[in-house]
C-alpha atoms as a PDB file:
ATOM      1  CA  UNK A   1     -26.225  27.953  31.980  1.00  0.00           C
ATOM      2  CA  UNK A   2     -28.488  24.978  31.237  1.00  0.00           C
ATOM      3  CA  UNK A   3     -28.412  25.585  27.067  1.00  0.00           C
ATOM      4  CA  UNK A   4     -24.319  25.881  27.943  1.00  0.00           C
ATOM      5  CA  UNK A   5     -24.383  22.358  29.573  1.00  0.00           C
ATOM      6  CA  UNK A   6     -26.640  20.961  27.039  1.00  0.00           C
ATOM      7  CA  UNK A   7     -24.135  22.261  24.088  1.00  0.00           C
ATOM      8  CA  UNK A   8     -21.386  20.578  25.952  1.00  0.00           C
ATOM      9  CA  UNK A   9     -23.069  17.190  26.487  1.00  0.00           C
ATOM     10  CA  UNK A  10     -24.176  16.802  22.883  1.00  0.00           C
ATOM     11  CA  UNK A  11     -20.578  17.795  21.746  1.00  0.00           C
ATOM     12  CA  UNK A  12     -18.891  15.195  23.726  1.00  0.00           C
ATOM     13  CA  UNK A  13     -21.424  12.662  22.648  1.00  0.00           C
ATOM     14  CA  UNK A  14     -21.178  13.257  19.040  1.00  0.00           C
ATOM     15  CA  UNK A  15     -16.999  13.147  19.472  1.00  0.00           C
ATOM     16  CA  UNK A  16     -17.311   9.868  20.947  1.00  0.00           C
ATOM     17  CA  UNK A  17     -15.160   7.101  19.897  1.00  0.00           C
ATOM     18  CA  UNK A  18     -16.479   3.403  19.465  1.00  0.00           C
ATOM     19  CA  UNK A  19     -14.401   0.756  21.329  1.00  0.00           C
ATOM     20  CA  UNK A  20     -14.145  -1.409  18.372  1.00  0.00           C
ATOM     21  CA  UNK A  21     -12.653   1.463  16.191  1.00  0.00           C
ATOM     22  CA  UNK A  22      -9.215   1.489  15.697  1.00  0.00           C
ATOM     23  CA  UNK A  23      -6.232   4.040  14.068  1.00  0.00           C
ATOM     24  CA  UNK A  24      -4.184   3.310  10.843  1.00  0.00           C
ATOM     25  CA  UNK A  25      -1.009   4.835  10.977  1.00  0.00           C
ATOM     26  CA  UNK A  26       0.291   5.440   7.361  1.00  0.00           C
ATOM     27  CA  UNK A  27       4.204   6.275   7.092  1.00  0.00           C
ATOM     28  CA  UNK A  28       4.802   7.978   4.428  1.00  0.00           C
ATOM     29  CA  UNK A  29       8.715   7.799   2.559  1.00  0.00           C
ATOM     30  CA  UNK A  30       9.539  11.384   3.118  1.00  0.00           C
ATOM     31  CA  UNK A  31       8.855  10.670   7.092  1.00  0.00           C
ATOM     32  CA  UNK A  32       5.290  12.103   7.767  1.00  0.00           C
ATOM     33  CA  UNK A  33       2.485   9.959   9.322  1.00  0.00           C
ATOM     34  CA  UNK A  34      -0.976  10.184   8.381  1.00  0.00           C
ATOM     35  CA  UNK A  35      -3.278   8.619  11.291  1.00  0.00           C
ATOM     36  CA  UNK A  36      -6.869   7.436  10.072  1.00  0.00           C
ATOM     37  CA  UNK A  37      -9.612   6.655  12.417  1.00  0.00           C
ATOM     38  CA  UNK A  38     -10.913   3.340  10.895  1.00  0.00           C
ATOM     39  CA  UNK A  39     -14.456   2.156  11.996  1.00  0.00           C
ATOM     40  CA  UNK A  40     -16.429  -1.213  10.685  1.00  0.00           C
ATOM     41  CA  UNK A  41     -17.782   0.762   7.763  1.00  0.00           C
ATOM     42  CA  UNK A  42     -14.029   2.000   7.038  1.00  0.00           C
ATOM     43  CA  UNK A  43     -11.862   0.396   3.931  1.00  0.00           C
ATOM     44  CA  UNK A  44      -8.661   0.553   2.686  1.00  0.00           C
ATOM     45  CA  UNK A  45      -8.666  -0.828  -1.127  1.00  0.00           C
ATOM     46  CA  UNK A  46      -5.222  -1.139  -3.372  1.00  0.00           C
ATOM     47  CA  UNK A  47      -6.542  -0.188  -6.756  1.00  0.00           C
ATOM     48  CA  UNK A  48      -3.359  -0.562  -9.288  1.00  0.00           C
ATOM     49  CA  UNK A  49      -0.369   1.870  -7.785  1.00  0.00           C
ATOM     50  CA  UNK A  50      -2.642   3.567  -5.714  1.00  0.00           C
ATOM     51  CA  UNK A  51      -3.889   3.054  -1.927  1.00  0.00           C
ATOM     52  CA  UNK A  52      -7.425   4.289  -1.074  1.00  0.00           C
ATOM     53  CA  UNK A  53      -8.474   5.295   2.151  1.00  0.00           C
ATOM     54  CA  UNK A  54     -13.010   5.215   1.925  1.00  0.00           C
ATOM     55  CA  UNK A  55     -15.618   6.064   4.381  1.00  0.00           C
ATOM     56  CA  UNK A  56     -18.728   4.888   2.970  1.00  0.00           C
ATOM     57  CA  UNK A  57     -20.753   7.265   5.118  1.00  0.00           C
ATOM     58  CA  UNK A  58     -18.719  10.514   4.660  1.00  0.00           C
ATOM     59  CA  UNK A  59     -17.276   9.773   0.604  1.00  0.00           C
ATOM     60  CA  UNK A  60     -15.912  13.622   0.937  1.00  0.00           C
ATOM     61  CA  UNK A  61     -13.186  12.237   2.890  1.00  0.00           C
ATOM     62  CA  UNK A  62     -12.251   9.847   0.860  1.00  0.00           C
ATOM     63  CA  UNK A  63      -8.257  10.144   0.487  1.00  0.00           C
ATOM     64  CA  UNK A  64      -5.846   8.763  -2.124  1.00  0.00           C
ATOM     65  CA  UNK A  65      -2.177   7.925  -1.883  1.00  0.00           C
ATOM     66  CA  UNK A  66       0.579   6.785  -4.611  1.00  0.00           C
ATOM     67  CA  UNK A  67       1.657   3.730  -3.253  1.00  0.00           C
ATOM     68  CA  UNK A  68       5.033   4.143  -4.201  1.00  0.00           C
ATOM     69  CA  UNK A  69       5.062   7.314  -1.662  1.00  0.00           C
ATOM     70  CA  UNK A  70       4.005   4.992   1.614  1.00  0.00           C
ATOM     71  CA  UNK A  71       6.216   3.627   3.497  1.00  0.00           C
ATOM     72  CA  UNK A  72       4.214   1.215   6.073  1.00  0.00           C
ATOM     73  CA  UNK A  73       0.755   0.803   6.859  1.00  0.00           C
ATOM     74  CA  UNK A  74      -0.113  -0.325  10.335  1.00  0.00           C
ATOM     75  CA  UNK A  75      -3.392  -1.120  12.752  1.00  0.00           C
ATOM     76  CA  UNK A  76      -2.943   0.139  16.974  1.00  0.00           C
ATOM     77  CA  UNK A  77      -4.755  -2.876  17.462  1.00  0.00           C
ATOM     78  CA  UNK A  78      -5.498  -6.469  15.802  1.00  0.00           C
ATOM     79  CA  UNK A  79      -7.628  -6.037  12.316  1.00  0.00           C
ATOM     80  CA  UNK A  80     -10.523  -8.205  12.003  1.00  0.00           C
ATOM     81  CA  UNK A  81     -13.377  -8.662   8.988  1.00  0.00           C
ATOM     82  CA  UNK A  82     -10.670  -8.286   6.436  1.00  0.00           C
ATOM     83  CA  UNK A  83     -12.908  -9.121   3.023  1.00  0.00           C
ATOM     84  CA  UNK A  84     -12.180  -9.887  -0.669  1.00  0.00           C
ATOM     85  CA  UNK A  85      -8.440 -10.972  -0.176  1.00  0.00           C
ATOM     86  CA  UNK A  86      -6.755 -12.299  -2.832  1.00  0.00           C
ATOM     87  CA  UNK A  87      -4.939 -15.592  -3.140  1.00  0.00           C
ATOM     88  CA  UNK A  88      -2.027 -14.673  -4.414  1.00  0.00           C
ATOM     89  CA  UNK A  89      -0.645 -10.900  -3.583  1.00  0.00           C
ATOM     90  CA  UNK A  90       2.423  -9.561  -5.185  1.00  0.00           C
ATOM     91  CA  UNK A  91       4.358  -7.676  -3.269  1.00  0.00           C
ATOM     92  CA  UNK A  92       7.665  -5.198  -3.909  1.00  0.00           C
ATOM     93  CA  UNK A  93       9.865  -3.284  -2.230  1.00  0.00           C
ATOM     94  CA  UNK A  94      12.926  -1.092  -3.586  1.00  0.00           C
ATOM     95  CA  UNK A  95      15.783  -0.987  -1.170  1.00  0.00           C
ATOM     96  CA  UNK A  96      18.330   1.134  -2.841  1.00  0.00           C
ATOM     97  CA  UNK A  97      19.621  -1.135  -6.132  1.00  0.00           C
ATOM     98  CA  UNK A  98      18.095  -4.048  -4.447  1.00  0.00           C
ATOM     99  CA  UNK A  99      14.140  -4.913  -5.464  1.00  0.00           C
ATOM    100  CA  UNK A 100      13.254  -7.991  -3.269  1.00  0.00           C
ATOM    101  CA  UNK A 101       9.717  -9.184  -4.991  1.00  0.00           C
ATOM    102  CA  UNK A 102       7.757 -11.602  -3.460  1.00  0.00           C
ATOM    103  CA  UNK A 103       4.018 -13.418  -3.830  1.00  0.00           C
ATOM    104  CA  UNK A 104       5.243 -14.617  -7.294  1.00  0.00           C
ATOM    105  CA  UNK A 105       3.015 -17.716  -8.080  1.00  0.00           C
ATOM    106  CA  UNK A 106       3.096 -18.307 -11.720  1.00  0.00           C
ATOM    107  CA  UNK A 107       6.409 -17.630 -13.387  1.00  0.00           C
ATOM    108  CA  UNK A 108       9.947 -19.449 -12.782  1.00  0.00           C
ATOM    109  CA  UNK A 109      12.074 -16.000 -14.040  1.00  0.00           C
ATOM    110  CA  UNK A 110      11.350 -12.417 -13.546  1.00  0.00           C
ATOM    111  CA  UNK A 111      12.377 -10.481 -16.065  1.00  0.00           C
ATOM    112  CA  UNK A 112      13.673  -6.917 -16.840  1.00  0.00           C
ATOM    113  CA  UNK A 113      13.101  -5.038 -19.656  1.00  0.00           C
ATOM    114  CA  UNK A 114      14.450  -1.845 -21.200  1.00  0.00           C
ATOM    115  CA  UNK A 115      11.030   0.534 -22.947  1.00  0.00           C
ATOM    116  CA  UNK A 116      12.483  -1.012 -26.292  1.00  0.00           C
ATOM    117  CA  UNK A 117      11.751  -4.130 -24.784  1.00  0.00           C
ATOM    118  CA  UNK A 118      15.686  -5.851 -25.117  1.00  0.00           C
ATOM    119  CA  UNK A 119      15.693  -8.297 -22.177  1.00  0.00           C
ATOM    120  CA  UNK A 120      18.431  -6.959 -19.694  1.00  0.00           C
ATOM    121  CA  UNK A 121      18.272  -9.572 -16.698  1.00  0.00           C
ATOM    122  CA  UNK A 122      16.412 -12.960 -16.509  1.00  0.00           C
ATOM    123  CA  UNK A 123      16.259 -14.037 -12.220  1.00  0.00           C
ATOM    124  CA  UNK A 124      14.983 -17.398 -11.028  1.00  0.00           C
ATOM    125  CA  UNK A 125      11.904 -17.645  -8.736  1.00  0.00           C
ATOM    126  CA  UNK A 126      13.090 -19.495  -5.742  1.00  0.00           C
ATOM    127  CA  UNK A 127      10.223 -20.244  -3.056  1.00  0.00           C
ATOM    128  CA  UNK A 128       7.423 -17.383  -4.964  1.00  0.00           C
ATOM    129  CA  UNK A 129      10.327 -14.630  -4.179  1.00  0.00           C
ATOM    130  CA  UNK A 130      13.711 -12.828  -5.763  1.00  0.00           C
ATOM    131  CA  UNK A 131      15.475 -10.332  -5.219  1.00  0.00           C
ATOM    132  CA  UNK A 132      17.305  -8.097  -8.154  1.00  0.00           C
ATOM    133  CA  UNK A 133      20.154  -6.235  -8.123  1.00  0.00           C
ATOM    134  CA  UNK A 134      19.889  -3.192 -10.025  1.00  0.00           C
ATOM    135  CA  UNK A 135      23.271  -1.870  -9.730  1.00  0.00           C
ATOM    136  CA  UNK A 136      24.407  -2.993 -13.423  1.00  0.00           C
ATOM    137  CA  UNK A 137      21.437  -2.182 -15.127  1.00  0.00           C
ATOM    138  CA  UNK A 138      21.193   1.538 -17.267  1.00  0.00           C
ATOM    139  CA  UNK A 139      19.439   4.374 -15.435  1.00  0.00           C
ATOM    140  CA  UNK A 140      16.296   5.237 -17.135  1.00  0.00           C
ATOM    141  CA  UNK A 141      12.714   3.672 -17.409  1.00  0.00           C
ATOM    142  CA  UNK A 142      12.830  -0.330 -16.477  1.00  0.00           C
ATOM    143  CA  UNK A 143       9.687  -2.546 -16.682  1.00  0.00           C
ATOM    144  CA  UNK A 144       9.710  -5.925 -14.625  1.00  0.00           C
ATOM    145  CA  UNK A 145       7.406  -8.397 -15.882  1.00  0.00           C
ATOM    146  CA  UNK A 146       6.156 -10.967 -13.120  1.00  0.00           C
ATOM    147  CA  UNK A 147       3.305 -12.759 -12.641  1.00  0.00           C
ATOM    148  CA  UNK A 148       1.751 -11.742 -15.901  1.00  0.00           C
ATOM    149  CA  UNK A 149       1.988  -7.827 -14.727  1.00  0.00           C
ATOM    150  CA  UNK A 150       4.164  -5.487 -15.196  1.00  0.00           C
ATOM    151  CA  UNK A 151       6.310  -3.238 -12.334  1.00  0.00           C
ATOM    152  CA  UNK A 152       7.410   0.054 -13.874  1.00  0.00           C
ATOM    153  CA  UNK A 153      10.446   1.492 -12.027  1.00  0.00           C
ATOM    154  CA  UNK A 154      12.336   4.759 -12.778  1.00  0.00           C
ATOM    155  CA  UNK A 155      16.479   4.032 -12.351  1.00  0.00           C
ATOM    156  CA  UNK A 156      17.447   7.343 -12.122  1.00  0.00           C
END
């Protein structure tokens, strides 16, 4: 009975959850959630099109997702110690024919191109955002250049 208690005890002290952890909820775009506990030695690091979820102390774990497959990201509680943020952060999101980009910080025009590279729309930066309409553009491969990088989007 007493090596039965003791088994229990140091199970529900290994399962034990710090107060200052916290969950990220990821949504993905075909309507799944993927819940992450987070705690101060967690990250989450955009690398390119790509979101990485890292525990430094179990690397095994370490899980990678498209970033054009999430949805949202979101914290059950208020994130602090966020590190290595960068000034300016381009963001994008594709809203049927509609691509509203914003964080734009060195450019006045965002343009698209077709993979032959003929210019097919030229849109003004207003206030480091714009949004495109894609509607009139041919299906197929487009490539947005902003901010000296380049969005690849499939029209299909």
């Amino acid at each position: 009975m007493r090596n039965i208690i003791f088994c229990i005890m140091v199970l529900l002290a290994s399962a034990s959850i710090h107060a200052d952890d916290l969950t990220a909820n990821l949504k993905m775009r075909d309507g799944t959630v993927r819940q992450f506990i987070m705690n101060s030695s967690s990250e989450i690091e955009l690398q390119k099109s790509l979101l990485k979820v890292h525990a430094p102390v179990n690397p095994e774990y370490d899980v990678l997702f498209l970033l054009e497959d999430v949805s949202t990201l979101t914290f059950d509680s208020s994130v602090t110690g966020i590190q290595n943020l960068s000034e300016a952060v381009l963001s994008y999101r594709l809203d049927g024919d509609m691509l509203t980009i914003s964080g734009i910080t060195d450019c006045p025009f965002v343009k698209v191109y077709d993979l032959s590279g003929v210019l097919l729309s030229s849109v003004r930066v207003h206030e480091g955002s714009c949004i495109l309409s894609l509607a009139s553009l041919p299906k197929g491969m487009l490539l947005i250049k902003v901010n000296s990088q380049t969005i690849k989007i499939l029209k299909r």
